[in-house]
C-alpha atoms as a PDB file:
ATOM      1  CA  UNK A   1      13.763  27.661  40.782  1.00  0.00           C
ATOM      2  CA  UNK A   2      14.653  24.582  38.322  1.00  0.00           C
ATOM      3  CA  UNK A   3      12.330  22.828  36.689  1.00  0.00           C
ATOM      4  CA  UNK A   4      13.439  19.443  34.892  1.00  0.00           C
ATOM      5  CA  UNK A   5      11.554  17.976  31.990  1.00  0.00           C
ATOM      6  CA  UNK A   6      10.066  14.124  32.734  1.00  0.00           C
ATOM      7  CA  UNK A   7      10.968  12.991  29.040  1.00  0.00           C
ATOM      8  CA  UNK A   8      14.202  14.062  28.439  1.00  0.00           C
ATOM      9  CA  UNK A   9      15.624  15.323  31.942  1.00  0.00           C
ATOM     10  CA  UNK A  10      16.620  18.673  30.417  1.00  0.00           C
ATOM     11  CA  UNK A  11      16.826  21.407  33.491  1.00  0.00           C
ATOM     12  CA  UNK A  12      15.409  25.008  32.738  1.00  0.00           C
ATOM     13  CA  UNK A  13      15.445  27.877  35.413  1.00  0.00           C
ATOM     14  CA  UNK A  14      11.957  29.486  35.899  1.00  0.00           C
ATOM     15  CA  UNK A  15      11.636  32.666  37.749  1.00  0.00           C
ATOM     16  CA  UNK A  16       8.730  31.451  40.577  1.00  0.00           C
ATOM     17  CA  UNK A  17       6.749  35.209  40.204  1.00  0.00           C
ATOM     18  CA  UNK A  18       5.679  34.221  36.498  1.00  0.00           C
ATOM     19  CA  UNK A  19       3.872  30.685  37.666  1.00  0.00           C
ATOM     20  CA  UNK A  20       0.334  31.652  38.260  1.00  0.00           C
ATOM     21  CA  UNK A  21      -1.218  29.654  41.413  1.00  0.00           C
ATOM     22  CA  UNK A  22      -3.174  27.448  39.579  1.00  0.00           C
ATOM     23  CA  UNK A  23       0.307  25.866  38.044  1.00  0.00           C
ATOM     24  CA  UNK A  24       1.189  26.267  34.138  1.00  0.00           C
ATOM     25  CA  UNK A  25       2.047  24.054  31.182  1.00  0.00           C
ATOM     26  CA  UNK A  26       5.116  24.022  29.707  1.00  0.00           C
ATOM     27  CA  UNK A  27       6.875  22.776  26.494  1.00  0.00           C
ATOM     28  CA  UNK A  28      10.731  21.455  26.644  1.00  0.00           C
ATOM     29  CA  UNK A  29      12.974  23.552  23.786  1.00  0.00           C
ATOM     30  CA  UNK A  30      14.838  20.085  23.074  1.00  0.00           C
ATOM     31  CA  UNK A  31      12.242  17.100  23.124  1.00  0.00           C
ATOM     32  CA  UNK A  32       8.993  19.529  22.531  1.00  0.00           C
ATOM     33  CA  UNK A  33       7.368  17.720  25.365  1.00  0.00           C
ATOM     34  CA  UNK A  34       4.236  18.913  27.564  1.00  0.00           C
ATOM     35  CA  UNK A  35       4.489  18.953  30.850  1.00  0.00           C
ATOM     36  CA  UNK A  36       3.331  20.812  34.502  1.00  0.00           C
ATOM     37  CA  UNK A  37       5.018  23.345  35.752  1.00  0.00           C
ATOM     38  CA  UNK A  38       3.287  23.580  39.483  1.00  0.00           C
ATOM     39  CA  UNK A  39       2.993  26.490  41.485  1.00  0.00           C
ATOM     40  CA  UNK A  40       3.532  24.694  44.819  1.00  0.00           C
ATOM     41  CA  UNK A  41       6.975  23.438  44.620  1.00  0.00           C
ATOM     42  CA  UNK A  42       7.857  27.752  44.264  1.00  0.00           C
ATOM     43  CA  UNK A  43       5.179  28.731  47.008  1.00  0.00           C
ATOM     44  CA  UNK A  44       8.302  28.317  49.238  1.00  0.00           C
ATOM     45  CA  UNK A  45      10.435  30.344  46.905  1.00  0.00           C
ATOM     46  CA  UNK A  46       8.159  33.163  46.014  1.00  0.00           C
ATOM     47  CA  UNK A  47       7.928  34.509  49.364  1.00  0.00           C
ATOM     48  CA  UNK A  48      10.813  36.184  50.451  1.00  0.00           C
ATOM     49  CA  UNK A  49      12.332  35.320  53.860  1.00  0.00           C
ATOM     50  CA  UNK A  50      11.233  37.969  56.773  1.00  0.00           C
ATOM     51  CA  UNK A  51      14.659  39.692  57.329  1.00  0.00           C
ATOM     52  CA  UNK A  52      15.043  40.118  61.817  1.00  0.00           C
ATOM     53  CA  UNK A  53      13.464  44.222  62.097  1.00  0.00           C
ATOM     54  CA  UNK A  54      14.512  46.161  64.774  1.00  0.00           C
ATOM     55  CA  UNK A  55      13.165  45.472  67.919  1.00  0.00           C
ATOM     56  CA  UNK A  56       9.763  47.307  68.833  1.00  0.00           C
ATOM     57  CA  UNK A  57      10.204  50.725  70.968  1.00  0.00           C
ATOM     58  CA  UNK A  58       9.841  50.798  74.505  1.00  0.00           C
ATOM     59  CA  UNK A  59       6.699  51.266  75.786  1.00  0.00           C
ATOM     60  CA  UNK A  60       7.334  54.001  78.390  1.00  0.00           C
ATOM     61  CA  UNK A  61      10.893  55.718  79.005  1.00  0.00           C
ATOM     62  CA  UNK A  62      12.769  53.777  81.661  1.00  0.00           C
ATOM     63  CA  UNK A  63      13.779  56.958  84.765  1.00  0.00           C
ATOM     64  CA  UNK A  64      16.699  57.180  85.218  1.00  0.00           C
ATOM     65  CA  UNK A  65      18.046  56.591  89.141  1.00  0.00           C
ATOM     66  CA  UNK A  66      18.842  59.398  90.797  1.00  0.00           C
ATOM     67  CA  UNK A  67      22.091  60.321  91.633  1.00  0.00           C
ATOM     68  CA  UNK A  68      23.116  60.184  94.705  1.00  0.00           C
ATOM     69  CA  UNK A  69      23.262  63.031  97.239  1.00  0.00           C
ATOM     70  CA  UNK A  70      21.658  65.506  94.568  1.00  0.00           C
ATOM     71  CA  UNK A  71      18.397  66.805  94.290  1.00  0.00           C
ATOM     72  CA  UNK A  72      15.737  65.330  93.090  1.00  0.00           C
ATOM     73  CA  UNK A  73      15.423  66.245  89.195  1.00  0.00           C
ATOM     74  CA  UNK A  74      11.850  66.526  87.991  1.00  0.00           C
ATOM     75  CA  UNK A  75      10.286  63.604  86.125  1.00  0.00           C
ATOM     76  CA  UNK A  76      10.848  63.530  82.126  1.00  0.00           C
ATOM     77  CA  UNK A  77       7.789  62.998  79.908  1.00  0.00           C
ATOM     78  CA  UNK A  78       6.589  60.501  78.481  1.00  0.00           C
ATOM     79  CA  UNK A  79       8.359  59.096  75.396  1.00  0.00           C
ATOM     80  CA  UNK A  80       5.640  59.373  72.063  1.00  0.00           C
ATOM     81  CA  UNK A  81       4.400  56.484  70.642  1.00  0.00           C
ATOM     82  CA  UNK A  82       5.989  54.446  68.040  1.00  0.00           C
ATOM     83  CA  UNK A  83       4.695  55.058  64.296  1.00  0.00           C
ATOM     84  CA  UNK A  84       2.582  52.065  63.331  1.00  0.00           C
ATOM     85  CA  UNK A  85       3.913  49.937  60.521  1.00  0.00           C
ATOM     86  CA  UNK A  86       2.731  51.147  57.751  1.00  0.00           C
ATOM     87  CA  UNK A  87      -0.139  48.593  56.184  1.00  0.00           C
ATOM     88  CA  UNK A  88       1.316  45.757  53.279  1.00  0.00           C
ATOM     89  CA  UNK A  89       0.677  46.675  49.793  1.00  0.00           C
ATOM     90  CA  UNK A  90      -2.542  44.618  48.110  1.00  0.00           C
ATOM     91  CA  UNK A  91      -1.873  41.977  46.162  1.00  0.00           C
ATOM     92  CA  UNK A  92      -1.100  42.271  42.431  1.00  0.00           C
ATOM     93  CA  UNK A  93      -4.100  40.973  40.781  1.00  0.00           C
ATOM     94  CA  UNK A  94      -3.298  37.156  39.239  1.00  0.00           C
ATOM     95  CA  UNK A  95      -2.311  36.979  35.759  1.00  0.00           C
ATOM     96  CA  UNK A  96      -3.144  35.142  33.086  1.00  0.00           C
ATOM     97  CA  UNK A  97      -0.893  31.920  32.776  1.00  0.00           C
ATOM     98  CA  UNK A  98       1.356  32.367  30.155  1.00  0.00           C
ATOM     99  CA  UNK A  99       3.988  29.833  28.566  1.00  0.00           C
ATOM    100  CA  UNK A 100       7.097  30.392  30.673  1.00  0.00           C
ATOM    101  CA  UNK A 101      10.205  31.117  27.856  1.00  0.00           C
ATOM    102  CA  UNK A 102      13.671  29.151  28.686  1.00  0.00           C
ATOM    103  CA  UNK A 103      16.335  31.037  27.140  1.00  0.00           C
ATOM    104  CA  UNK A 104      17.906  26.871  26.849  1.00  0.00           C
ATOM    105  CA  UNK A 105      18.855  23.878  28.750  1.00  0.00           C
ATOM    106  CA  UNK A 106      21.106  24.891  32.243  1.00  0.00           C
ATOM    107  CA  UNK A 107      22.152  21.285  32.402  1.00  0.00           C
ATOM    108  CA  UNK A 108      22.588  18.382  29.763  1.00  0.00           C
ATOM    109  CA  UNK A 109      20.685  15.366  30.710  1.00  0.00           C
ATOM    110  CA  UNK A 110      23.685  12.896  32.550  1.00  0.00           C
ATOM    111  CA  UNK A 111      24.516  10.100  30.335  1.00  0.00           C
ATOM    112  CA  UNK A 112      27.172   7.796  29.626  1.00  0.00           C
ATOM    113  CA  UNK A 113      29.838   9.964  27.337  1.00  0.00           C
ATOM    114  CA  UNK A 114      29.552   8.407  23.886  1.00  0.00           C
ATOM    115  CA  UNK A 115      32.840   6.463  22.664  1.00  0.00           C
ATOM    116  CA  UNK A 116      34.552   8.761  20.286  1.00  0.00           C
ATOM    117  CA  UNK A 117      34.279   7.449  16.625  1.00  0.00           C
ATOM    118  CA  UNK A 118      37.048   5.159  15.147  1.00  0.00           C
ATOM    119  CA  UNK A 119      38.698   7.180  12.473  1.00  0.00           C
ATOM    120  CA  UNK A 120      37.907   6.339   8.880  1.00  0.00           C
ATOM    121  CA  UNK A 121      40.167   3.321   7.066  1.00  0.00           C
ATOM    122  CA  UNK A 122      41.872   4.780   4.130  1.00  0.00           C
ATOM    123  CA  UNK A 123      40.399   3.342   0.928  1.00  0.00           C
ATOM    124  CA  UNK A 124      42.209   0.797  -0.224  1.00  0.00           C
ATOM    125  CA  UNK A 125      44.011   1.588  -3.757  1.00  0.00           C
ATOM    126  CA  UNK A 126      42.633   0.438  -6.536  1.00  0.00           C
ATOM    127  CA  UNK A 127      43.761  -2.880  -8.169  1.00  0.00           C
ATOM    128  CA  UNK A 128      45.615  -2.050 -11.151  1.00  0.00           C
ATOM    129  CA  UNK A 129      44.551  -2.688 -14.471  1.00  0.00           C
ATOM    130  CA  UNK A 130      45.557  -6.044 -16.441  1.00  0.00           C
ATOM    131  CA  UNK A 131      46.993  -4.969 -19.470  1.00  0.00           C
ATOM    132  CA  UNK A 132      45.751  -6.823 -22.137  1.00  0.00           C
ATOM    133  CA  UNK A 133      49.006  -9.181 -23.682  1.00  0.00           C
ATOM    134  CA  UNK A 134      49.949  -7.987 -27.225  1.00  0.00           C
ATOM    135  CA  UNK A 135      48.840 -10.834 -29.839  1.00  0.00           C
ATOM    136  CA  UNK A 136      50.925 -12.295 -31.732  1.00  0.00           C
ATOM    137  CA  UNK A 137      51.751 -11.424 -35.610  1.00  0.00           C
ATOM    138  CA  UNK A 138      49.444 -13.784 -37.327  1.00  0.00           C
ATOM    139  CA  UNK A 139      52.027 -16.522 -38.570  1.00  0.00           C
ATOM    140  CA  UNK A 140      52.490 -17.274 -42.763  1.00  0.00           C
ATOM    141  CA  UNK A 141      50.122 -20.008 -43.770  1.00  0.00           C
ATOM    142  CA  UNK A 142      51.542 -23.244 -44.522  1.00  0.00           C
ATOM    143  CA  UNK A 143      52.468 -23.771 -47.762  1.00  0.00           C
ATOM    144  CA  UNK A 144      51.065 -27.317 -48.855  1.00  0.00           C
ATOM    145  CA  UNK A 145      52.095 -28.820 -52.080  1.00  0.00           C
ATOM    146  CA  UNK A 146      49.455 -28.646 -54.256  1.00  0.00           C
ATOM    147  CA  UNK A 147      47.794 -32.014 -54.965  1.00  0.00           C
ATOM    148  CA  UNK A 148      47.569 -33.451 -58.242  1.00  0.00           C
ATOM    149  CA  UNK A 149      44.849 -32.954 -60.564  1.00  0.00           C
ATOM    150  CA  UNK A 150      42.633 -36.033 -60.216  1.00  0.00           C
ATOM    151  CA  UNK A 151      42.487 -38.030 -63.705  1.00  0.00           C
ATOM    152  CA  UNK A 152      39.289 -37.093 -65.358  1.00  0.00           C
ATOM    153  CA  UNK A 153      36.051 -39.287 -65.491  1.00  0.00           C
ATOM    154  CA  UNK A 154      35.521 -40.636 -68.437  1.00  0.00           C
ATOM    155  CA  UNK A 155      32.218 -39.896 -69.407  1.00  0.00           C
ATOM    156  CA  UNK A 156      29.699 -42.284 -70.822  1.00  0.00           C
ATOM    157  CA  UNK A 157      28.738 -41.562 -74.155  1.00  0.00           C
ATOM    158  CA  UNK A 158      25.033 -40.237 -74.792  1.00  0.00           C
ATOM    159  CA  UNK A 159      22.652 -42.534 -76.481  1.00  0.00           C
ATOM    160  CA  UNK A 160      21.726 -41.544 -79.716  1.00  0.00           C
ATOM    161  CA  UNK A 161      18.768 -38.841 -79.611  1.00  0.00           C
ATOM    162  CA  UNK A 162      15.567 -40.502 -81.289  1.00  0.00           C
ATOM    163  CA  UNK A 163      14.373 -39.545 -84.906  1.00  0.00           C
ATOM    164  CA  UNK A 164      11.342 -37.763 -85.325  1.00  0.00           C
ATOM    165  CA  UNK A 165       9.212 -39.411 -87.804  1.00  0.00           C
ATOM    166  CA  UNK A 166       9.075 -38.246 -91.145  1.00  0.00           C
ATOM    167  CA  UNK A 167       6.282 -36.314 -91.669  1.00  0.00           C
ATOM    168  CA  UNK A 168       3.808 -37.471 -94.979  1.00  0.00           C
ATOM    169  CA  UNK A 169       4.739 -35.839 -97.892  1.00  0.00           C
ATOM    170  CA  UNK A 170       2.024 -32.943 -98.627  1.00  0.00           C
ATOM    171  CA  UNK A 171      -0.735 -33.836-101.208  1.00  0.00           C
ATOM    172  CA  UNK A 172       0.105 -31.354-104.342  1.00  0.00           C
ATOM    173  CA  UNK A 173      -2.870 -29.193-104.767  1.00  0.00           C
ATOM    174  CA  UNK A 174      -4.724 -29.414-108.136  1.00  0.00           C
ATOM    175  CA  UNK A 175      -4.427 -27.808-110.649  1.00  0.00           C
ATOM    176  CA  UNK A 176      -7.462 -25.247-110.767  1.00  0.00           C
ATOM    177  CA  UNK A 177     -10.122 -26.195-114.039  1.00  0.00           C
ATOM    178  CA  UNK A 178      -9.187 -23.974-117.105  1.00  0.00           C
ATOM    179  CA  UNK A 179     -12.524 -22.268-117.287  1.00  0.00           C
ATOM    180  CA  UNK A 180     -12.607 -20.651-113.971  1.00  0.00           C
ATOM    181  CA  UNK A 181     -10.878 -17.247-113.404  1.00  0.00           C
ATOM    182  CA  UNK A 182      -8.737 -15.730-110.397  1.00  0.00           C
ATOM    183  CA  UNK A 183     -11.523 -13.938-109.346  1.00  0.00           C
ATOM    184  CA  UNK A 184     -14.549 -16.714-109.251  1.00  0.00           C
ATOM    185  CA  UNK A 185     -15.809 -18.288-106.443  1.00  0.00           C
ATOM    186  CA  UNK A 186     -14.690 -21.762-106.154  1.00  0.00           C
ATOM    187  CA  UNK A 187     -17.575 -24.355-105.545  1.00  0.00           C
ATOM    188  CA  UNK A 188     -16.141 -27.696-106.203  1.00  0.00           C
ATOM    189  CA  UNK A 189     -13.921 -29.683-104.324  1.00  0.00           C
ATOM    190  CA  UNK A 190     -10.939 -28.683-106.124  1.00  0.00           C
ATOM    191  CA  UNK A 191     -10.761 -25.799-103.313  1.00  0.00           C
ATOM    192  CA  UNK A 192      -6.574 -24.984-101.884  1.00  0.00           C
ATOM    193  CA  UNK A 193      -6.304 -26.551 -98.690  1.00  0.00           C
ATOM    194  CA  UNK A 194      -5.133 -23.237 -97.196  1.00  0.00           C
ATOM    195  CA  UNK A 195      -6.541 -19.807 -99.195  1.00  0.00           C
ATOM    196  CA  UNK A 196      -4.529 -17.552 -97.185  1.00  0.00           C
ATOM    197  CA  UNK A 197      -1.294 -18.860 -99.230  1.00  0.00           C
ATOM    198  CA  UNK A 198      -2.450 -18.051-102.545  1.00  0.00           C
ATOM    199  CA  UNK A 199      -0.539 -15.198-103.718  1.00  0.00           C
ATOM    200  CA  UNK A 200      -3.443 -13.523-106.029  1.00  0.00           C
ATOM    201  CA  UNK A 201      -4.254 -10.513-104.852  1.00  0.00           C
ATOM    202  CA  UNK A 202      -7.996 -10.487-105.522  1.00  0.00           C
ATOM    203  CA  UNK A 203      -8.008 -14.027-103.555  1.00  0.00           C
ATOM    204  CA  UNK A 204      -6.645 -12.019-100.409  1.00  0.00           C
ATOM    205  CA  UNK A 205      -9.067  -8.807-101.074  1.00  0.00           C
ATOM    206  CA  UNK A 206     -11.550 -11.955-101.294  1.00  0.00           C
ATOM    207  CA  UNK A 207     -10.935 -13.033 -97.669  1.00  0.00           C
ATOM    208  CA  UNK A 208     -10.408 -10.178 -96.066  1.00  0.00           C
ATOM    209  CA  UNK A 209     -13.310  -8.970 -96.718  1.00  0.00           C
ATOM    210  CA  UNK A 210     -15.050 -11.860 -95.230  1.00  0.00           C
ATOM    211  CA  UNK A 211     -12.888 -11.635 -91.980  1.00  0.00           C
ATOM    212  CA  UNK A 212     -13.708  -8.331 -91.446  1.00  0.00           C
ATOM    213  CA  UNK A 213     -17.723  -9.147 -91.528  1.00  0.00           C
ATOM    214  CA  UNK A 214     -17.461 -11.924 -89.600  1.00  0.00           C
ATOM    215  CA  UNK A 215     -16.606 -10.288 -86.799  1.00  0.00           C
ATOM    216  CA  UNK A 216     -18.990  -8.186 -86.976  1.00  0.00           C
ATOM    217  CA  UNK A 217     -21.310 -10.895 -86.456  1.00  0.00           C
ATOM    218  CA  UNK A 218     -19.425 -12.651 -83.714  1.00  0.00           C
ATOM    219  CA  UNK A 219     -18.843  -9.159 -81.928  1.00  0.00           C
ATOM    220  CA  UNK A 220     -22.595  -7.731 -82.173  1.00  0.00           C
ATOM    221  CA  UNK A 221     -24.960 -10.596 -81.990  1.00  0.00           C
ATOM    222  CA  UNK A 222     -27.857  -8.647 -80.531  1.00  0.00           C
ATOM    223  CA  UNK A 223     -27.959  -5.929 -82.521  1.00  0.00           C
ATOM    224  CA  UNK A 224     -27.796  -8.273 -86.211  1.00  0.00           C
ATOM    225  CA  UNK A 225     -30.516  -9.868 -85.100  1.00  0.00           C
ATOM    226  CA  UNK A 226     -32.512  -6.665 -84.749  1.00  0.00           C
ATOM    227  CA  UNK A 227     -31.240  -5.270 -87.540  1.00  0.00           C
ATOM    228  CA  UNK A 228     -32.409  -8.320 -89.699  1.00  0.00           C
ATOM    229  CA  UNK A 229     -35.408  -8.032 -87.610  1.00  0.00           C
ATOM    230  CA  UNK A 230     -36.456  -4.357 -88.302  1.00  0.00           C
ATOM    231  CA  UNK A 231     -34.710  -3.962 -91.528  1.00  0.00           C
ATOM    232  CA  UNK A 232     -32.274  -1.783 -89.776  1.00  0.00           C
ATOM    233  CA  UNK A 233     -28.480  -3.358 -90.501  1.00  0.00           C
ATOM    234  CA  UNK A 234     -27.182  -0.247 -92.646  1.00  0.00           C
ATOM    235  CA  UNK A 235     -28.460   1.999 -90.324  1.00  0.00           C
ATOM    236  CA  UNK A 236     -27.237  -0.087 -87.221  1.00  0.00           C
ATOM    237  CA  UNK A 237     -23.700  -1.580 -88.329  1.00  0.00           C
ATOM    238  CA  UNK A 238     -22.983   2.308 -89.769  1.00  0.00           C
ATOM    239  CA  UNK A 239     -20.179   3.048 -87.940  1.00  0.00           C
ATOM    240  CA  UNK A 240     -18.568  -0.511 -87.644  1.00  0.00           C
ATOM    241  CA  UNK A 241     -19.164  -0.902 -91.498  1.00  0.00           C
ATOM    242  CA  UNK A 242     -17.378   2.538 -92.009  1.00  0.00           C
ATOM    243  CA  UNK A 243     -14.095   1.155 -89.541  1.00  0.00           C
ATOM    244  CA  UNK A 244     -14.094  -1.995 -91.124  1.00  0.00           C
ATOM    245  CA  UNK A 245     -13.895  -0.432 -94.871  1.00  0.00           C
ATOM    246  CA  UNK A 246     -10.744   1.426 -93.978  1.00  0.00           C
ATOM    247  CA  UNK A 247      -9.188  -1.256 -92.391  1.00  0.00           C
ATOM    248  CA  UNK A 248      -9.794  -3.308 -95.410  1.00  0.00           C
ATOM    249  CA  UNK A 249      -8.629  -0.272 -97.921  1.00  0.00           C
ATOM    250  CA  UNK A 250      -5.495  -0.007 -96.334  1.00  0.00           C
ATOM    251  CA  UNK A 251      -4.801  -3.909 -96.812  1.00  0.00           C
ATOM    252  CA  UNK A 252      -5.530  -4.260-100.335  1.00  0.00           C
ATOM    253  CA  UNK A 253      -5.174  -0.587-101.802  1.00  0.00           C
ATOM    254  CA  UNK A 254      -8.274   1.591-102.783  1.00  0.00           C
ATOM    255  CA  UNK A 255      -8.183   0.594-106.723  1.00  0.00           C
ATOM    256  CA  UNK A 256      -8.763  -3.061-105.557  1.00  0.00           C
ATOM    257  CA  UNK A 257     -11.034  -2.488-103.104  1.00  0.00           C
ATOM    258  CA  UNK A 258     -13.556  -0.270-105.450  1.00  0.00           C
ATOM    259  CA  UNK A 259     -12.703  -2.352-108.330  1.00  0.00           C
ATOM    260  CA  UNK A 260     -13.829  -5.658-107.205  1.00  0.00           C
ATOM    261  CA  UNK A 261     -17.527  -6.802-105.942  1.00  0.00           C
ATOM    262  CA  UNK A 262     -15.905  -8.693-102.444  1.00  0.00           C
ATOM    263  CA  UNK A 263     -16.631  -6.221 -99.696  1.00  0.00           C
ATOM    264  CA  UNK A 264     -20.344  -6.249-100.924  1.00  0.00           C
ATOM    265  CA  UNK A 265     -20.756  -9.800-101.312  1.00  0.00           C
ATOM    266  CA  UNK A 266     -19.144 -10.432 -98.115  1.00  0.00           C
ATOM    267  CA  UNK A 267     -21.979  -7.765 -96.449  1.00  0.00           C
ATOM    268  CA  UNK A 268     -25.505  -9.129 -97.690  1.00  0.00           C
ATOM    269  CA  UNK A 269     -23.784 -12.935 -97.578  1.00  0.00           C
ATOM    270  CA  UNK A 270     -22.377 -12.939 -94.346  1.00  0.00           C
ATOM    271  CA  UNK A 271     -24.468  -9.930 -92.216  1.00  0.00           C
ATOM    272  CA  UNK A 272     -27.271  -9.603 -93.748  1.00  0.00           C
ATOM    273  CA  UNK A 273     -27.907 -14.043 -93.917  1.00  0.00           C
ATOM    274  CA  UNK A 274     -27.997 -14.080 -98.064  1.00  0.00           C
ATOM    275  CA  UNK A 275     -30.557 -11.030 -97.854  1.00  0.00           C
ATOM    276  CA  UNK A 276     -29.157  -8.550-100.551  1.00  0.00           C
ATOM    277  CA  UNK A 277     -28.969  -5.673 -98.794  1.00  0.00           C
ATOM    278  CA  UNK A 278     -25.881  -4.075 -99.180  1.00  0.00           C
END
């Protein structure tokens, strides 16, 4: 029997012994669709038409007539009985619905033939390529005549720079009293206006030595005043006395510096406040 699928109208060809009576679900090979596969519409084609049998035996044997004129023949038996039909087989027991297999479509679904493709334009060439135009040599500059030099500016002559005042003549130092040596102290007045100019040697020893203290004073404060305090400067200013001598021997030269009173003087007048000390 054929069996055509609702969705996509495909036909299949199912063998009516393999639908069970209670009908069977089947799925279409080209749309996978579900559908019913009924047992009625091949109840007609399951059973086989009854093919005409021969016709049943007589009953009883027919006699035949006598013939004519003879004698009488003696009666035949009876014919025996026809074999009954033998019974129909049972039934095969029902099997289990199973999913019917197509082996494929019999018949395409009918549809309009689909107009055959137009063939593929060619691709159109490609455009060639504008070739770039050579440039052209790059032409000589112009020669221009060169201008003339433009006539100088004259320039305005500078004023006259101004004059620095003259500065006041220096007073001339005095002349230093007879009595009093190179190496006294100078009390009065008559004092040079700047020591560090005079050229004697004990003058320089003289305030070098004095320097050198004085910053001792101006660089330890604290400590001089405990020192004078306590009683303690020598033992306190030990070490910056000690850096301070060499200093001031390698200034004025060791015979100098031993020979003359200054360093001394310079220690119990200047660190130690007019105490002698030192």
């Amino acid at each position: 029997m054929n069996v055509t699928c609702p969705s996509c109208e495909t036909v299949y060809r199912v063998d009516p012994s393999k639908v069970p009576t209670g009908g069977v679900r089947a799925r279409c090979a080209v749309c996978s669709n579900v559908f019913p596969v009924n047992a009625a519409s091949a109840a007609a084609q399951r059973a086989p038409v009854a093919e005409a049998g021969p016709p049943p035996p007589v009953a009883a044997a027919q006699r035949a007539p006598a013939a004519p004129g003879g004698p009488g023949s003696a009666p035949r038996p009876p014919a025996p009985p026809a074999a009954p039909a033998p019974p129909a087989p049972a039934p095969a027991p029902p099997r289990s619905p199973a999913m019917p297999r197509f082996s494929g479509p019999i018949a395409a679904p009918t549809s309009a033939p689909a107009p055959p493709a137009a063939p593929p334009r060619p691709a159109p060439p490609p455009a060639p390529r504008a070739v770039p135009a050579p440039a052209p040599p790059p032409s000589a500059p112009a020669m221009r005549p060169a201008a003339p030099p433009a006539a100088p500016v004259p320039r305005a002559a500078p004023p006259p720079a101004p004059r620095a005042p003259a500065a006041p003549a220096a007073p001339s130092a005095p002349a230093a009293p007879a009595g009093a040596g190179p190496g006294q102290r100078m009390t009065s007045p008559l004092r040079p206006v700047n020591p560090f100019m005079v050229q004697d040697p004990k003058q320089k020893a003289r305030r070098l030595a004095r320097a050198l203290v004085s910053d001792l004073v101006v660089y330890h404060p604290e400590k001089r005043q405990q020192g004078l305090r306590d009683g303690t400067l020598p033992q306190l200013f030990k070490d910056e006395i000690e850096k301070s001598w060499q200093e001031y021997v390698e200034q004025v030269g060791a015979e100098l510096a031993r020979s003359t009173p200054f360093w001394a003087e310079a220690l119990n007048e200047i660190l130690a406040g007019g105490n002698k000390v030192f």
